[in-house]
PDB file of N, CA and C in Angstrom:
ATOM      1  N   UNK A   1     -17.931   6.791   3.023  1.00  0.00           N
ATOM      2  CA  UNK A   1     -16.543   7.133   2.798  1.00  0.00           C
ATOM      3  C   UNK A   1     -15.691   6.347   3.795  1.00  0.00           C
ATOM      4  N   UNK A   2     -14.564   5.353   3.140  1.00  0.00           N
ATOM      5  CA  UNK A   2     -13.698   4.509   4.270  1.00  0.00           C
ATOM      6  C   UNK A   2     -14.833   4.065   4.841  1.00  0.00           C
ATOM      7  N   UNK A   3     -15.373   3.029   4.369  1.00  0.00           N
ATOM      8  CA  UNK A   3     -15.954   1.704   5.837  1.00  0.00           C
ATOM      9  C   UNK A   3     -15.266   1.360   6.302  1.00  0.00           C
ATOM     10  N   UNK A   4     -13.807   0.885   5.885  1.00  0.00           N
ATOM     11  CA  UNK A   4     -12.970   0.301   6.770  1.00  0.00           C
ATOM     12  C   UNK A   4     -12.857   0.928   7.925  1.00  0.00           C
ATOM     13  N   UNK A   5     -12.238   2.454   7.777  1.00  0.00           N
ATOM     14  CA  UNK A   5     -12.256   3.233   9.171  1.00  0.00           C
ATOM     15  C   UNK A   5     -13.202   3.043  10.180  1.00  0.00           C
ATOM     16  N   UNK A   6     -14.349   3.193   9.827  1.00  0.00           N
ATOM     17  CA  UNK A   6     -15.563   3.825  10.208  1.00  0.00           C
ATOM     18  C   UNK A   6     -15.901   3.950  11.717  1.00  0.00           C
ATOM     19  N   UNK A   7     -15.136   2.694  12.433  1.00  0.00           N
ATOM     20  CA  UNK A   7     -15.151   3.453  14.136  1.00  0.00           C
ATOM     21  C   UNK A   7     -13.817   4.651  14.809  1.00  0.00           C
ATOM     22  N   UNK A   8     -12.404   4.835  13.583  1.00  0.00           N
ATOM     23  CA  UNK A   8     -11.633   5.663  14.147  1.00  0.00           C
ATOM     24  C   UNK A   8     -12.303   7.166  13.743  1.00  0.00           C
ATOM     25  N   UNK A   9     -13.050   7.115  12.297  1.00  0.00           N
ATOM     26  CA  UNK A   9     -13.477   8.221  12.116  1.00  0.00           C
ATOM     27  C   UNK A   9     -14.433   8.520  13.607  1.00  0.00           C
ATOM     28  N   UNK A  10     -15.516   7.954  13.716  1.00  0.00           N
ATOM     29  CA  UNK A  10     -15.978   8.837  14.654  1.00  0.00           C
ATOM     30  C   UNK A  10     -15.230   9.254  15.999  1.00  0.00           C
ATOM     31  N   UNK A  11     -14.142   8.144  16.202  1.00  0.00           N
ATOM     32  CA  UNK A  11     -13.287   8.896  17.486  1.00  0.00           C
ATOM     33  C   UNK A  11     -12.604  10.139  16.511  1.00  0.00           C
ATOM     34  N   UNK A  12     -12.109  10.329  15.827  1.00  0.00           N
ATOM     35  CA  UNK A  12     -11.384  11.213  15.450  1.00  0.00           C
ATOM     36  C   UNK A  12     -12.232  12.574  15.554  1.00  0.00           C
ATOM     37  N   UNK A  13     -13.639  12.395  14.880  1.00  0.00           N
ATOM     38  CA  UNK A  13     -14.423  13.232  14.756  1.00  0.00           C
ATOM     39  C   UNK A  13     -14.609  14.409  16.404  1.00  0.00           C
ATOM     40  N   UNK A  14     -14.558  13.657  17.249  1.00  0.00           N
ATOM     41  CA  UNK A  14     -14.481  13.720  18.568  1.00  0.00           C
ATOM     42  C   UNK A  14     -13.443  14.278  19.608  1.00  0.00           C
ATOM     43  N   UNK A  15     -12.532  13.969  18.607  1.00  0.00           N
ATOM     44  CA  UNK A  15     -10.942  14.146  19.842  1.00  0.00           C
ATOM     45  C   UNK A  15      -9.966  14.909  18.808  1.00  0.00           C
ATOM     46  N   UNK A  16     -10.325  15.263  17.544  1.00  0.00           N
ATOM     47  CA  UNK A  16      -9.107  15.521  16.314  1.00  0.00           C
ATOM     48  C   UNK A  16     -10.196  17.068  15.746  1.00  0.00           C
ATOM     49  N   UNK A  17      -9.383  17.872  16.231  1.00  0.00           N
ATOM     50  CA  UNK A  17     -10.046  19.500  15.608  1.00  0.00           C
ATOM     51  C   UNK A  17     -10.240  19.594  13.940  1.00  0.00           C
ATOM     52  N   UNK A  18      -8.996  19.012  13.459  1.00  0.00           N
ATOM     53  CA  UNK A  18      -8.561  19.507  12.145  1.00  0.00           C
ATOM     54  C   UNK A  18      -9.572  18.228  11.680  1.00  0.00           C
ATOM     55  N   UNK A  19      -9.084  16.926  11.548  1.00  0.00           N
ATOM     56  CA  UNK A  19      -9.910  15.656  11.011  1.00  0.00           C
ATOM     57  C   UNK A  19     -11.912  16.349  10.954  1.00  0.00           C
ATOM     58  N   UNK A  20     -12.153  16.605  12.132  1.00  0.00           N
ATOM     59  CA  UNK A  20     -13.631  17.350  12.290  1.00  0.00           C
ATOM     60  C   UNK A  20     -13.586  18.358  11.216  1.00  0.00           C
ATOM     61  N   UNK A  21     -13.135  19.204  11.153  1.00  0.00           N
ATOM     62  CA  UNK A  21     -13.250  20.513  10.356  1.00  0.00           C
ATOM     63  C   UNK A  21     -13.375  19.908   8.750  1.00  0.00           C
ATOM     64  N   UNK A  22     -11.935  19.015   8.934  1.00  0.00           N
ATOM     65  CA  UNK A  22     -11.967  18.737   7.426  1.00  0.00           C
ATOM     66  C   UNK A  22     -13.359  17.812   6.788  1.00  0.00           C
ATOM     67  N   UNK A  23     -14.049  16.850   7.471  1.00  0.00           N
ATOM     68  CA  UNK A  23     -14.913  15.947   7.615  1.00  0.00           C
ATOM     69  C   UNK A  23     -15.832  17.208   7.270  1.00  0.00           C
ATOM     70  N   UNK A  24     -16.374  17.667   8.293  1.00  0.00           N
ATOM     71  CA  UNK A  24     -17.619  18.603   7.813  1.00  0.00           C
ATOM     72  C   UNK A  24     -17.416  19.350   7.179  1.00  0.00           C
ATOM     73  N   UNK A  25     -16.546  19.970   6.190  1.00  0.00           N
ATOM     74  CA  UNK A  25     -16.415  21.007   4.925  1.00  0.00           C
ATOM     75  C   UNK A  25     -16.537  19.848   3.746  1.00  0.00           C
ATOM     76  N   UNK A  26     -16.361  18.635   3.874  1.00  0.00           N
ATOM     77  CA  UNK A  26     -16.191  17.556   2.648  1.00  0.00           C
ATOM     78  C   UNK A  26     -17.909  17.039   2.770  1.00  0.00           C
ATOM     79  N   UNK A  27     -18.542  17.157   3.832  1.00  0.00           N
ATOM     80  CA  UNK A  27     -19.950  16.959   4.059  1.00  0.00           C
ATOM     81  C   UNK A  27     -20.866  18.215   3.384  1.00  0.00           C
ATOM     82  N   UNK A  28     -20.494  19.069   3.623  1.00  0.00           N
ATOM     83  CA  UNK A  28     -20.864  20.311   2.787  1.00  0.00           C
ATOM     84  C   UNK A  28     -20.707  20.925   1.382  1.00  0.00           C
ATOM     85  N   UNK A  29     -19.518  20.495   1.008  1.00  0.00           N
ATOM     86  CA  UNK A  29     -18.956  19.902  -0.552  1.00  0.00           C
ATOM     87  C   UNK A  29     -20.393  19.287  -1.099  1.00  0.00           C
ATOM     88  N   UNK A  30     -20.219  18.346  -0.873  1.00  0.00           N
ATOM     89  CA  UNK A  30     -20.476  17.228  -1.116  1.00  0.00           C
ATOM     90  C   UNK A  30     -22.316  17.627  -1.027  1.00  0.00           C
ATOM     91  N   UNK A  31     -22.988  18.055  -0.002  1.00  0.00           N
ATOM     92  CA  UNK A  31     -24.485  18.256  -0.235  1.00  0.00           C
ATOM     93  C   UNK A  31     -24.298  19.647  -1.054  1.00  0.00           C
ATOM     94  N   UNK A  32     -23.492  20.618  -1.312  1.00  0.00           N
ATOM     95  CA  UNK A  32     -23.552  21.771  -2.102  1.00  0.00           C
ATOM     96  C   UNK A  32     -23.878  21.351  -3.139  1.00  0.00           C
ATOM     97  N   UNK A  33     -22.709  20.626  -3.977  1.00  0.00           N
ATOM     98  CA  UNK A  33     -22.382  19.867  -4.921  1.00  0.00           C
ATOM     99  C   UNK A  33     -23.889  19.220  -6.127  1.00  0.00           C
ATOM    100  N   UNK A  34     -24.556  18.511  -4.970  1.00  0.00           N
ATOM    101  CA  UNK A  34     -25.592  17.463  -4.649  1.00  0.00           C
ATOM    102  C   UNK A  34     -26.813  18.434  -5.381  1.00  0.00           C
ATOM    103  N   UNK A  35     -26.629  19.846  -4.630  1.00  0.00           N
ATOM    104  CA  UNK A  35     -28.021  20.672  -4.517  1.00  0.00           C
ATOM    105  C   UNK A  35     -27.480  21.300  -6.142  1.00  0.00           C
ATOM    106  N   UNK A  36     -26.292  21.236  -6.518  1.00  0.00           N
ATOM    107  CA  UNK A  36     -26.374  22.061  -7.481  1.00  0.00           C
ATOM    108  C   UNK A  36     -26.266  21.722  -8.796  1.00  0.00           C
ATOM    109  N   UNK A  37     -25.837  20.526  -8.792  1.00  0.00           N
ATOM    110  CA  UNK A  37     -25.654  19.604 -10.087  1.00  0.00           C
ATOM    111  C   UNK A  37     -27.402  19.149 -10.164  1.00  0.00           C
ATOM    112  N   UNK A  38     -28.242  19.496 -11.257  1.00  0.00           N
ATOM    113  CA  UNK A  38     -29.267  18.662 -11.588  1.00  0.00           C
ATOM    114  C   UNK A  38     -28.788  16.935 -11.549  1.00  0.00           C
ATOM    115  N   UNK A  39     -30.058  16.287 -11.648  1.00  0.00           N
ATOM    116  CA  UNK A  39     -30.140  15.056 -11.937  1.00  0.00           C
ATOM    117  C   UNK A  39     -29.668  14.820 -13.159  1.00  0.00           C
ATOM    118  N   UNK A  40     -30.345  15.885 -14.060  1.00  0.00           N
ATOM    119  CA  UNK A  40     -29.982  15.137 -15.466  1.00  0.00           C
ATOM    120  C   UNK A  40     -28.401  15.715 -16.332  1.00  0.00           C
ATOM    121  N   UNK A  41     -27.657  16.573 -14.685  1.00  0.00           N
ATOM    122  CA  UNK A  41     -26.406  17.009 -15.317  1.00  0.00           C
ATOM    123  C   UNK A  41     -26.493  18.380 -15.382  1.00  0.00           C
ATOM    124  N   UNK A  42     -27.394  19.579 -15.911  1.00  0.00           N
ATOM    125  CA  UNK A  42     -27.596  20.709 -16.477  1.00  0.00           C
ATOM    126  C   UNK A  42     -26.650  21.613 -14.976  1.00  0.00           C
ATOM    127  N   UNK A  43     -26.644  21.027 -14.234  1.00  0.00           N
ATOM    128  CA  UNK A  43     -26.250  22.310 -13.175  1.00  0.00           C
ATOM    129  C   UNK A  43     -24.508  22.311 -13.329  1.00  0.00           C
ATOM    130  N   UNK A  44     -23.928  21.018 -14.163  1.00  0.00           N
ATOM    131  CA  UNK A  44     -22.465  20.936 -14.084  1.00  0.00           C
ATOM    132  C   UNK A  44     -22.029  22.186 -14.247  1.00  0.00           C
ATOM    133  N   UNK A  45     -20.836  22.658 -14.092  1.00  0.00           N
ATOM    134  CA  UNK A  45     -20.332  23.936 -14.738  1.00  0.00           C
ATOM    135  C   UNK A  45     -18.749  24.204 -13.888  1.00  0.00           C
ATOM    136  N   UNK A  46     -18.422  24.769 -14.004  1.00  0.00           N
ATOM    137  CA  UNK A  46     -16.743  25.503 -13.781  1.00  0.00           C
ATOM    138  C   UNK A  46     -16.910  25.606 -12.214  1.00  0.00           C
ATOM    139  N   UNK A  47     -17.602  26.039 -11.869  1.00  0.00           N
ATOM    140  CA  UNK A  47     -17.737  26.369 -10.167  1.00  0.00           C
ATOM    141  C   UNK A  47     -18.120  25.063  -9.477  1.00  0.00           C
ATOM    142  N   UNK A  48     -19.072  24.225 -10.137  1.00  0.00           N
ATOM    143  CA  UNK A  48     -18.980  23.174  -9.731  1.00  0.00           C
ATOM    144  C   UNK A  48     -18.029  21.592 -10.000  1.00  0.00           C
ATOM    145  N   UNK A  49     -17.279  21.871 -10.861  1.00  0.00           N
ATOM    146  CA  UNK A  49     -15.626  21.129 -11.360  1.00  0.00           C
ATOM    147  C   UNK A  49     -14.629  21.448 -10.155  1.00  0.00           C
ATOM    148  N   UNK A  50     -14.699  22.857 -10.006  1.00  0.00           N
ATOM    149  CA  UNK A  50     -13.585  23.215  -9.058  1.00  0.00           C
ATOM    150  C   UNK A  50     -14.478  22.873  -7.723  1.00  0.00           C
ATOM    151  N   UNK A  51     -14.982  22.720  -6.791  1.00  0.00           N
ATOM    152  CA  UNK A  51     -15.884  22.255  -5.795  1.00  0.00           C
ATOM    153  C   UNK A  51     -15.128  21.006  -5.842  1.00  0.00           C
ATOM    154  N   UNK A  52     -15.833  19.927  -6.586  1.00  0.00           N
ATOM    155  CA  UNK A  52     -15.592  18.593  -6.732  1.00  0.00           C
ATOM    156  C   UNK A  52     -13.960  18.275  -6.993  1.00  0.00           C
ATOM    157  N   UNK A  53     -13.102  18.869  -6.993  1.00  0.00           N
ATOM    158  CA  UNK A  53     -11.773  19.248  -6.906  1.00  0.00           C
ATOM    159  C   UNK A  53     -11.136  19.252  -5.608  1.00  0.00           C
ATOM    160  N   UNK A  54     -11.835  20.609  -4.940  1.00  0.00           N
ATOM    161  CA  UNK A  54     -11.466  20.565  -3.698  1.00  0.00           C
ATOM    162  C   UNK A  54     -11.925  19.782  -2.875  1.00  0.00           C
ATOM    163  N   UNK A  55     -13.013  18.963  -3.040  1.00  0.00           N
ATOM    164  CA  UNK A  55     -13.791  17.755  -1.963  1.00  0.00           C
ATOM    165  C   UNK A  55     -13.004  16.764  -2.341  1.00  0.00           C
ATOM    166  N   UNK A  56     -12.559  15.987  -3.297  1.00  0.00           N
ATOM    167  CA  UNK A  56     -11.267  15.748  -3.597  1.00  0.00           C
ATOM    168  C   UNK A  56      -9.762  15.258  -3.068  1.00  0.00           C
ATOM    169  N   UNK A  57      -9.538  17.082  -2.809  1.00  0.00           N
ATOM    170  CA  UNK A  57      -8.390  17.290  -2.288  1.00  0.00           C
ATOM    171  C   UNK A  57      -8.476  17.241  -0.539  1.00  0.00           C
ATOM    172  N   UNK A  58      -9.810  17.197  -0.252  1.00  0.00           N
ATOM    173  CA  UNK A  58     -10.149  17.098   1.343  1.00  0.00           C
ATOM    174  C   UNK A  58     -10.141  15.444   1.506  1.00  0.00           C
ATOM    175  N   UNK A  59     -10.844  14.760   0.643  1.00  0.00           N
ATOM    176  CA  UNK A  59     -10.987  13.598   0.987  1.00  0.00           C
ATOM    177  C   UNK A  59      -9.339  13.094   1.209  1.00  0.00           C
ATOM    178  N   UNK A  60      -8.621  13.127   0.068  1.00  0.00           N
ATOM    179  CA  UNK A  60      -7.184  12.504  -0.007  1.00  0.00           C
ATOM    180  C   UNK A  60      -6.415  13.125   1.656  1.00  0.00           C
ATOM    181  N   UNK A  61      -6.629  14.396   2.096  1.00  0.00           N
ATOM    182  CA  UNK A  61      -5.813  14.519   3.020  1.00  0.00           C
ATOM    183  C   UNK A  61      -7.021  14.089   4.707  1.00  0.00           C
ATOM    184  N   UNK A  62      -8.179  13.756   4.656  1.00  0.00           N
ATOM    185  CA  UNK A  62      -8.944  12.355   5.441  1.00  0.00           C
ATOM    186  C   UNK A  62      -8.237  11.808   5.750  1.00  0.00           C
ATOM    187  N   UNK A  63      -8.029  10.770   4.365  1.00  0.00           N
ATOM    188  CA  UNK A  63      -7.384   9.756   4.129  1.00  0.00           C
ATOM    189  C   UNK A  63      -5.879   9.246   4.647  1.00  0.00           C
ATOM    190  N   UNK A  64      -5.094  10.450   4.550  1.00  0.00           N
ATOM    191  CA  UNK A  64      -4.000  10.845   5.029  1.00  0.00           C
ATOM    192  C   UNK A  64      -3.920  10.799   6.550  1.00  0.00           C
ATOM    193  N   UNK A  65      -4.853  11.604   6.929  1.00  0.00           N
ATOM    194  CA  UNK A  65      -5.322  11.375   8.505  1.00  0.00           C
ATOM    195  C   UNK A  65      -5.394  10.148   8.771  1.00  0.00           C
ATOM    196  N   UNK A  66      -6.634   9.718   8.702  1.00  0.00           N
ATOM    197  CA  UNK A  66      -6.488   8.352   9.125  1.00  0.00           C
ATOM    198  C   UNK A  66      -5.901   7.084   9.279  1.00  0.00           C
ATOM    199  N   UNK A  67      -4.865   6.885   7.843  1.00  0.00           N
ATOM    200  CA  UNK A  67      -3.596   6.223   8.177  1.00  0.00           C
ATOM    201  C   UNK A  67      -2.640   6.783   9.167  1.00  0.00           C
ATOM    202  N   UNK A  68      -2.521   7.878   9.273  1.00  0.00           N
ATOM    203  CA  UNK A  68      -1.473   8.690  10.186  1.00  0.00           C
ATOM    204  C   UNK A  68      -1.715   8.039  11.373  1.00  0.00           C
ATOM    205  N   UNK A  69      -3.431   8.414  11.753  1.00  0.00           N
ATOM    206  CA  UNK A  69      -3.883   8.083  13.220  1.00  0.00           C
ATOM    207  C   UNK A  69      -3.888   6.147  13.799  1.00  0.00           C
ATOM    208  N   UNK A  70      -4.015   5.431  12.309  1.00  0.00           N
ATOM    209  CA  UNK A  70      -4.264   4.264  12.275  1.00  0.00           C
ATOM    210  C   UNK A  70      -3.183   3.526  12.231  1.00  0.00           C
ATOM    211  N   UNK A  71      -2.320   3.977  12.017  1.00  0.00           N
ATOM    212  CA  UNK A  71      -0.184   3.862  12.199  1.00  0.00           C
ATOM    213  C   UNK A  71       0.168   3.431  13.448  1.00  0.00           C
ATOM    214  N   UNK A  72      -0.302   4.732  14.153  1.00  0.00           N
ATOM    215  CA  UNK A  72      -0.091   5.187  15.242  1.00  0.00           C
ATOM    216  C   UNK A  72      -1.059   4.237  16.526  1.00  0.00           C
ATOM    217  N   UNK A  73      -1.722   3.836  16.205  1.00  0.00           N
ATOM    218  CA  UNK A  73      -2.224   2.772  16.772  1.00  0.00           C
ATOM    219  C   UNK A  73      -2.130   1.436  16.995  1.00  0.00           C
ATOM    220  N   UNK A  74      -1.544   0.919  15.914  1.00  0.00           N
ATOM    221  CA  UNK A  74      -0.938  -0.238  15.654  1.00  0.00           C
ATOM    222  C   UNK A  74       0.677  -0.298  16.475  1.00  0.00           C
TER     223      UNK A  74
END
């Protein structure tokens, strides 16, 4: 996720409460997600649409972060 970032993320990860929090709930998404969707699809369903929604809506506000922080650096 973002190679470009990939050395502010880990400072952020480090020094940024909220960026951390949000990072590891989108890591957890994301292996939930993983564990619950079969391979061949059968696990899709409504609970897992809305999941992949909100990992989503975590990634875009990351994203948000990190330009913020990467602004601000420049």
């Amino acid at each position: 996720m973002f190679p470009e970032y990939r050395e502010l993320i880990g400072k952020l990860k480090e020094s940024h409460p909220r960026f951390r929090a949000l990072f590891d709930k989108h890591n957890r998404l994301d292996h939930d997600i993983a564990r619950l969707e079969q391979s061949d699809g059968r696990g899709y369903d409504e609970h897992v649409a809305a999941m992949k929604k909100e990992k989503l809506k975590i990634k875009d506000e990351l994203y948000r972060l990190l330009k913020e922080e990467d602004n601000n650096l420049a």
